[in-house]
Structures are given as structure tokens and as C-alpha cells.
Protein backbone atom coordinates (compact mmCIF):
# COMPACT_ATOMS: atom_id res chain seq x y z
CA UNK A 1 -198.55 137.18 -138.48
CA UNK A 2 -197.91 139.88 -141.45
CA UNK A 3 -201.36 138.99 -142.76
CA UNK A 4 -203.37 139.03 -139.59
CA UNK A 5 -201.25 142.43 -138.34
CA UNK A 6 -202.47 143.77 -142.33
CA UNK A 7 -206.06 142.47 -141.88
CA UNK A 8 -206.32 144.63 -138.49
CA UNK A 9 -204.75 147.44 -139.84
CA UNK A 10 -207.20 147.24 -142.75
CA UNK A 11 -210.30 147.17 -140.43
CA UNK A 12 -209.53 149.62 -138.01
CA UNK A 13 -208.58 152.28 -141.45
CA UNK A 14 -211.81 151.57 -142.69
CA UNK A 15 -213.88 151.71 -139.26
CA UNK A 16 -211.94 155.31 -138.88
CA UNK A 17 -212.27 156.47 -142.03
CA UNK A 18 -216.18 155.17 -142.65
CA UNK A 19 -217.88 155.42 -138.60
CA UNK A 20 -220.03 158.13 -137.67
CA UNK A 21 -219.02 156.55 -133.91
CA UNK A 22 -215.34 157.47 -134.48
CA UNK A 23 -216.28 160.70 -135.65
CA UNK A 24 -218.42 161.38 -132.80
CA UNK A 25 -215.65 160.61 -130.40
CA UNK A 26 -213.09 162.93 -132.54
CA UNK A 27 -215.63 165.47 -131.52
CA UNK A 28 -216.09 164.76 -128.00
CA UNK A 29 -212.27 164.04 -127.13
CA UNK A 30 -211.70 167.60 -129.62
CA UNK A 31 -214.48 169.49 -127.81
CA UNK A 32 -212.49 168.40 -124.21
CA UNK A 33 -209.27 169.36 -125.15
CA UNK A 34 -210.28 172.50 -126.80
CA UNK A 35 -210.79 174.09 -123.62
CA UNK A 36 -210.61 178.03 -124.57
CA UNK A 37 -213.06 177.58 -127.49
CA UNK A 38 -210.97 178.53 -130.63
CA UNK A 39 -210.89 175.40 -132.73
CA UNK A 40 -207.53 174.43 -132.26
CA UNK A 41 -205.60 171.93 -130.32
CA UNK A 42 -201.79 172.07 -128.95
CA UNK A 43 -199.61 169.46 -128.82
CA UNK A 44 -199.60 168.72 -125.35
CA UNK A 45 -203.41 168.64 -124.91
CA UNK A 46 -203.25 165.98 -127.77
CA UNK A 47 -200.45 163.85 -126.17
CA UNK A 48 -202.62 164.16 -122.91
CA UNK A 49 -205.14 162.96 -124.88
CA UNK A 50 -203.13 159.83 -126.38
CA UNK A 51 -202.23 159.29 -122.74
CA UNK A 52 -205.74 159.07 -121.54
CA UNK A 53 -206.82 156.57 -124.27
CA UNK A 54 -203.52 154.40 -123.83
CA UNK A 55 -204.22 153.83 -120.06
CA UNK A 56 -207.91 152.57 -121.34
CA UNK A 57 -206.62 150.34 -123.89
CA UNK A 58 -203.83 148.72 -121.28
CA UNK A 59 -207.19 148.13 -118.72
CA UNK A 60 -208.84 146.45 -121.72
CA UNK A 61 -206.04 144.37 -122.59
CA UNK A 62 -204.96 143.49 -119.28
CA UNK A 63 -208.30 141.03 -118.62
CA UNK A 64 -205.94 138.67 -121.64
CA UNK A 65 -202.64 139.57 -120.71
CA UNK A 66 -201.94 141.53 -123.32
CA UNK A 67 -198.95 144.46 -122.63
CA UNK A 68 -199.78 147.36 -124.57
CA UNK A 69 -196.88 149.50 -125.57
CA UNK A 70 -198.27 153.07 -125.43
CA UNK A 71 -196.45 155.91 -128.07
CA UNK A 72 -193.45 157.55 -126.45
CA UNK A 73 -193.90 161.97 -126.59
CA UNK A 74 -191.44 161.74 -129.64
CA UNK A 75 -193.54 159.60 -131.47
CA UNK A 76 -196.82 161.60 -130.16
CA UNK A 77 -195.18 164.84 -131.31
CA UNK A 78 -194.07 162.66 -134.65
CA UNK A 79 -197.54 161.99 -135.55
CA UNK A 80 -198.81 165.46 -134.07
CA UNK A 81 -196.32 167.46 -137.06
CA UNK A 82 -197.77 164.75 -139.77
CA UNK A 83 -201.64 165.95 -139.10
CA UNK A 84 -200.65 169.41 -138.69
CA UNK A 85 -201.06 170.34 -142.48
CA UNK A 86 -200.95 173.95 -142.12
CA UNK A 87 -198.02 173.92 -139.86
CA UNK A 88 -198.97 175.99 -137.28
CA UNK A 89 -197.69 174.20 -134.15
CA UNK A 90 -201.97 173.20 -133.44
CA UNK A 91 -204.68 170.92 -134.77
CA UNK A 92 -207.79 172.13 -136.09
CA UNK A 93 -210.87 169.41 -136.30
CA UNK A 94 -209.90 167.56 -139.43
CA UNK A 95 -206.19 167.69 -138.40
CA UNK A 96 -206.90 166.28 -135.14
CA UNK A 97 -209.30 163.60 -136.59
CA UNK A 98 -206.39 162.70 -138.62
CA UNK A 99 -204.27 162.56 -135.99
CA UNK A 100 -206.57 160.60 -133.65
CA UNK A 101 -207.05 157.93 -136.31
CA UNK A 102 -203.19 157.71 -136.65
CA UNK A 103 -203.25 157.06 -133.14
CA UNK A 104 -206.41 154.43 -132.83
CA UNK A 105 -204.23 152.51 -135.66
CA UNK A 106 -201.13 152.67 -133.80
CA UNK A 107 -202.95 151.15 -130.70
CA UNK A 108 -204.58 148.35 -132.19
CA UNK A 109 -201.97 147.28 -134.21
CA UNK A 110 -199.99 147.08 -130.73
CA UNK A 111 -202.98 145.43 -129.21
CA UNK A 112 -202.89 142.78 -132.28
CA UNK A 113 -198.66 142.54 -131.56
CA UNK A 114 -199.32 141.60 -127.94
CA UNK A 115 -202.03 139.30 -128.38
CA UNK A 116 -199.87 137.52 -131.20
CA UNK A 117 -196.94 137.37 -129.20
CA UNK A 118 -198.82 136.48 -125.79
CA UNK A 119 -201.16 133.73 -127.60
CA UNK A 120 -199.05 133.24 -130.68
CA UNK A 121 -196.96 131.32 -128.29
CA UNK A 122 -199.60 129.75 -125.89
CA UNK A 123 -200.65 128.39 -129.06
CA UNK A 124 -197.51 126.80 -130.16
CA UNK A 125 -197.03 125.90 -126.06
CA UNK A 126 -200.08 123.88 -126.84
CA UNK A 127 -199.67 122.22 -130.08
CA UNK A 128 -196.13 120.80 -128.32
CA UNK A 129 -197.85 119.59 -125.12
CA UNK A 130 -200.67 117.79 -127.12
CA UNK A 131 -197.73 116.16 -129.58
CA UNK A 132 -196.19 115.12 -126.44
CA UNK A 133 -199.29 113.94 -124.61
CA UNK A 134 -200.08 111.40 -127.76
CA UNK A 135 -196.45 110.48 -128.37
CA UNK A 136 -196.03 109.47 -124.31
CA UNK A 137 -199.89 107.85 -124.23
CA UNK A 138 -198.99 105.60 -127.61
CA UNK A 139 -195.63 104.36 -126.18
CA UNK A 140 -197.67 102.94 -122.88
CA UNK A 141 -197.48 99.33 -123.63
CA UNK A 142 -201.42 98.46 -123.76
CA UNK A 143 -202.81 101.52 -122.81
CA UNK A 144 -201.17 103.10 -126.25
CA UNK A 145 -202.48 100.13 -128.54
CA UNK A 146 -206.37 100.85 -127.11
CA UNK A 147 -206.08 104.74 -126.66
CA UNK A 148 -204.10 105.19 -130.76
CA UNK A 149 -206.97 105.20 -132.74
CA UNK A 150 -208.75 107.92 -130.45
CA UNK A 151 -206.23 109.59 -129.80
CA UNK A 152 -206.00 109.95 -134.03
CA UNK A 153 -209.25 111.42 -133.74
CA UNK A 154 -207.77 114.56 -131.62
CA UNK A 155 -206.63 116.91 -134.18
CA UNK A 156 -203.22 118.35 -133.20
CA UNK A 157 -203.67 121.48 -135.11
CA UNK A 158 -206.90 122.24 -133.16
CA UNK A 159 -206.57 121.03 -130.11
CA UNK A 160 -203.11 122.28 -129.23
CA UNK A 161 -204.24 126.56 -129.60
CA UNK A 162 -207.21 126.51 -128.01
CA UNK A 163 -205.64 124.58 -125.12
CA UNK A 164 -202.63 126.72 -124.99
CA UNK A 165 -205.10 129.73 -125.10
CA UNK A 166 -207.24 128.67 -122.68
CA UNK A 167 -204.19 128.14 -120.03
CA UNK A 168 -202.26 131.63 -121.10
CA UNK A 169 -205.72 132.88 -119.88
CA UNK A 170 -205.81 130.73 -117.01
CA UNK A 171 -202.51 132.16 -116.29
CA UNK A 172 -203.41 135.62 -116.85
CA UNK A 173 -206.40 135.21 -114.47
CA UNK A 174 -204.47 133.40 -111.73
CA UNK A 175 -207.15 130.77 -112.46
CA UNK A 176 -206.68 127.78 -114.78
CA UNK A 177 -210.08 127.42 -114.54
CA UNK A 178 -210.89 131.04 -115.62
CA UNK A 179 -211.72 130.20 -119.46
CA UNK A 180 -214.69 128.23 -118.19
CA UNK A 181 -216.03 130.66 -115.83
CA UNK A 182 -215.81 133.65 -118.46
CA UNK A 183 -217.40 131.33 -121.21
CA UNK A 184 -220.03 129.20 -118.54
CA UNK A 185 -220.49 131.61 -115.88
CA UNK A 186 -221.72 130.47 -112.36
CA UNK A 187 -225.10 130.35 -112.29
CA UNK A 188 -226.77 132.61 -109.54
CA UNK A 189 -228.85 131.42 -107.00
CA UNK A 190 -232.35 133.15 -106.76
CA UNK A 191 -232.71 135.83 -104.10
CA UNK A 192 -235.01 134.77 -101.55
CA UNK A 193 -236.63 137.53 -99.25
């Protein structure tokens, strides 16, 4: 998990550091909270800010089942005194875009905790069941001696995480079945006037 937890850390540096998209939001979400015009931003519009993009996040992660942990007002004000170079209790633009990536790499490194912790263990849920599902099948007295040699064909180590993903999102979706309608959806019947 260290590796995969340094891999998204990694990405989401370089996407804030290197997009003109992240930039253009620093702007927008700066031009919002900067509401009297002077180029500066207090430290309660930016933890009303964090707030705002924390309840997005949890609505985006809650489709997998994924709890997102937002930052607690010490650790908002934490991160706030960090970016605030010039130690003036505000953030101007650059401080603020500091700040904001601090934030966007806080979130999705909580958003990669959750979905290791939520799949990491569907995963391993799933590796055990298939383990068990072969060990049980093989011990049938004729039924194991025909079904062994197919049943060698079944990697483990592949088939066990994507069906222990596929059920935590069943789960999550109150629909076992829910995997196969958000990967084959329905198809819809033509409107007839």
C-alpha cells in the first residue's frame, strides 16, 4: 500500500503543480472567496472553502463506498499558517494556490486510504472465498477429480480481487448485481410516438 499511496501522491503533485485546469480552479474558488476584492483570503473563507470541496469528494466517493475523512479546522488552520509565507493572518493568490494544492493532496491521498482499506480487503475477502471454493469443489468425491484440472485454470490471484471488488460494490450499491449494470448498462428501448 506505501507504493500505491506514493504513486498517488506523486500524480496528484505533478497534476497541481503542472495543470492549467488546477490553476484555473485556484482562480475561480480564489475569485469566490475573495468577496471584497483585495487579493487576499482569511482563514475562515479558506476552511469554508475546504469544506465545500470535502462534501464533493465524499458524494464522489460514496457511488464505491469509499468514507472520506475530511481535515478537522486545526488541521485546516495547520495548513492555512504553512501557505501563509508572509504571515499576515491571509492568503494572497500564490499562497492560496499553495494552500489549495496542500489540500487536493490531502484529499486524494484519503480517497486512495479508503479505497485501499474498503477494496484492499474485498480483495483479500475474495482471494479466501475462491481458495475455499476450489479446496471444497476438489474434495467432492467425483465431481473434484473432473472439475481439478479446470478449476487449475482459475487463477487465484486474479480471480479472487476482482470478485471481492465486484461484491464490495454490490454491497455498496445494495445490488450484487450492480457491477454489471454500471459496466453493461440496460439497454433502452426505442421511444415510440
Amino acid at each position: 500500500m506505501p507504493r500505491l499511496m506514493q504513486a498517488v501522491e506523486a500524480k496528484v503533485r505533478n497534476f497541481v503543480q503542472n495543470s492549467e485546469q488546477f490553476k484555473q480552479v485556484c482562480r475561480k474558488t480564489f475569485a469566490v472567496l475573495d468577496r471584497d476584492g483585495r487579493g487576499r483570503v482569511s482563514s475562515d473563507e479558506a476552511a469554508s472553502c475546504v469544506e465545500a470541496l470535502f462534501e464533493e469528494l465524499q458524494q464522489a466517493c460514496t457511488e464505491y463506498g469509499i468514507e472520506l475523512d475530511p481535515l478537522g479546522p486545526n488541521e485546516v488552520l495547520d495548513i492555512f499558517r504553512e501557505c501563509d509565507y508572509d504571515a499576515n493572518a491571509t492568503l494572497d493568490f500564490n499562497e492560496f494556490q499553495d494552500f489549495y494544492s496542500r489540500v487536493i493532496t490531502y484529499a486524494a491521498m484519503k480517497a486512495c486510504a479508503g479505497f485501499g482499506k474498503t477494496y484492499g480487503l474485498g480483495m483479500l475477502a475474495g482471494i479466501a472465498g475462491v481458495m475455499a471454493v476450489k479446496a471444497t469443489v476438489r474434495r467432492l468425491p467425483l465431481l473434484g477429480a473432473i472439475a481439478s484440472p479446470l478449476l487449475g485454470l482459475v487463477p487465484t490471484i486474479l480471480a479472487g480481487p476482482v470478485l471481492g471488488c465486484a461484491v464490495v460494490y454490490g454491497i455498496t450499491q445494495n445490488d450484487l448485481f450492480a457491477i454489471r449494470h454500471k459496466l453493461f448498462p440496460p439497454k433502452q428501448q426505442p421511444i415510440r410516438d
